[in-house]
N, C-alpha and C. Protein backbone atom coordinates (compact mmCIF):
# COMPACT_ATOMS: atom_id res chain seq x y z
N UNK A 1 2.95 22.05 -15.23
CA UNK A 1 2.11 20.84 -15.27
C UNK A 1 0.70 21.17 -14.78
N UNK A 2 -0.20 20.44 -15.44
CA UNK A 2 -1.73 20.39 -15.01
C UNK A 2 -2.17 20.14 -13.84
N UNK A 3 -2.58 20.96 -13.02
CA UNK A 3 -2.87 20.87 -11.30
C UNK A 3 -3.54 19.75 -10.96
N UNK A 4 -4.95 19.79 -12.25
CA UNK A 4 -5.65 18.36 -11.95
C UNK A 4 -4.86 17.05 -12.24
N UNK A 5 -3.71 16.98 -13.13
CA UNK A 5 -3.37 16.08 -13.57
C UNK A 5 -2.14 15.54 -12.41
N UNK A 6 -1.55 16.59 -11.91
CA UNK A 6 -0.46 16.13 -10.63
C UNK A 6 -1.99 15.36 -9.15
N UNK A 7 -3.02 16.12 -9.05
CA UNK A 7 -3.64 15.62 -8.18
C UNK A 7 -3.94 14.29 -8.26
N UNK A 8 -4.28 13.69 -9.56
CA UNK A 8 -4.82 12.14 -9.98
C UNK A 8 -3.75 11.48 -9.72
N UNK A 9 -2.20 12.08 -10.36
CA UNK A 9 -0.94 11.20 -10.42
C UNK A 9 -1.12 10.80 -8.96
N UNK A 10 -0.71 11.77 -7.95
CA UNK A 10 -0.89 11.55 -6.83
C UNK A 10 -1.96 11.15 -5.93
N UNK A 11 -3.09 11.08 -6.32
CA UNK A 11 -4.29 10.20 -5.56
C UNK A 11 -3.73 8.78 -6.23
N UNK A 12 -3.41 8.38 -7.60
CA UNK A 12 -3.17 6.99 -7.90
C UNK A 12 -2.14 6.04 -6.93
N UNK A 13 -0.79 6.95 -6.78
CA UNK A 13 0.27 6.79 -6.40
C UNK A 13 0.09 6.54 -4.93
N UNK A 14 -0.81 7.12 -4.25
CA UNK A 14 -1.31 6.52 -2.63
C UNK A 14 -2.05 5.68 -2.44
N UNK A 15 -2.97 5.03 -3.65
CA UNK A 15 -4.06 4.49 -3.69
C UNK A 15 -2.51 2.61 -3.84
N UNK A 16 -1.86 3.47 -4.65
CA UNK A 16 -0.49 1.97 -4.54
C UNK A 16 -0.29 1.76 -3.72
N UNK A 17 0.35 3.10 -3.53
CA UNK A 17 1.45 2.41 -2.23
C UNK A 17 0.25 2.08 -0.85
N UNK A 18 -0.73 2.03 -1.17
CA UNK A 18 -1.50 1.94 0.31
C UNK A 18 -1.78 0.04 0.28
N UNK A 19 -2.05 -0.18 -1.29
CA UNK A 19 -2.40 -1.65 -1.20
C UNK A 19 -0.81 -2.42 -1.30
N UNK A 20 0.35 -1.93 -1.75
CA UNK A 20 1.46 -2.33 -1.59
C UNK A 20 1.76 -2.42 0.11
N UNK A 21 1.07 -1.36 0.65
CA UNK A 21 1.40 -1.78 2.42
C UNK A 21 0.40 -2.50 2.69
N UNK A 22 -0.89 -2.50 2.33
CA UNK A 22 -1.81 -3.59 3.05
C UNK A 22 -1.35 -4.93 2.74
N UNK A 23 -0.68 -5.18 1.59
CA UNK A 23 -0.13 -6.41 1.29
C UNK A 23 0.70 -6.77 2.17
N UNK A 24 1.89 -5.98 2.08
CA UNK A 24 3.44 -6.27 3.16
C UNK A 24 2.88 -6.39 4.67
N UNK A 25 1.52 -5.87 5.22
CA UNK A 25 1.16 -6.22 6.35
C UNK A 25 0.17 -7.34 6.84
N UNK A 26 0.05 -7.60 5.69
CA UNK A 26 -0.81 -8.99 5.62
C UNK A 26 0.29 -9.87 6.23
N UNK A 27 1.21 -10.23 5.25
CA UNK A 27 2.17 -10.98 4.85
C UNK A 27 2.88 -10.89 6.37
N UNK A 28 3.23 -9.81 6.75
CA UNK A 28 4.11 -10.01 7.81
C UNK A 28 2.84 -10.44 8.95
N UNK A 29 2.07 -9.85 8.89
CA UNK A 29 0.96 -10.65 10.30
C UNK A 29 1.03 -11.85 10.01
N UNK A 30 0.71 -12.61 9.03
CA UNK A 30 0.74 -13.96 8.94
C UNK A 30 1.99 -15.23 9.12
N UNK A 31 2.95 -14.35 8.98
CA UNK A 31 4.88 -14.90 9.21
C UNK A 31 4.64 -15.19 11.18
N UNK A 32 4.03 -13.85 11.42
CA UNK A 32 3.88 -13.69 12.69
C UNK A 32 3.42 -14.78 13.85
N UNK A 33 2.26 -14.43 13.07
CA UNK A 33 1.37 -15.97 13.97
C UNK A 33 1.71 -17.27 12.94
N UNK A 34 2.37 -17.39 12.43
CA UNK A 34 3.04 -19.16 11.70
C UNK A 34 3.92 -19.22 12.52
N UNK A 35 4.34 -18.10 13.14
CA UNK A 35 5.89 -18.24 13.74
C UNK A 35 5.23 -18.68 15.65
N UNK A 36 4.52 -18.29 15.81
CA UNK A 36 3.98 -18.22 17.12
C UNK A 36 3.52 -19.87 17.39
N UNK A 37 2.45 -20.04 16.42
CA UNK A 37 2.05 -21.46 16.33
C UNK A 37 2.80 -23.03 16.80
């Protein structure tokens, strides 16, 4: 496989999963303090 082409797969694939966790930590901070309130 293409070296540059595994590097992009994998810069894309962190660039996900990074806004897939900024999401899930949104979400849970906000459960957090609804729950506190």
């Amino acid at each position: 496989m293409n070296t540059i082409l595994m590097i992009l797969i994998g810069f894309f694939l962190l660039e996900t999963l990074e806004d897939l966790y900024a999401d899930y930590l949104k979400c849970s901070l906000e459960q957090m303090f609804s729950d506190n309130i």
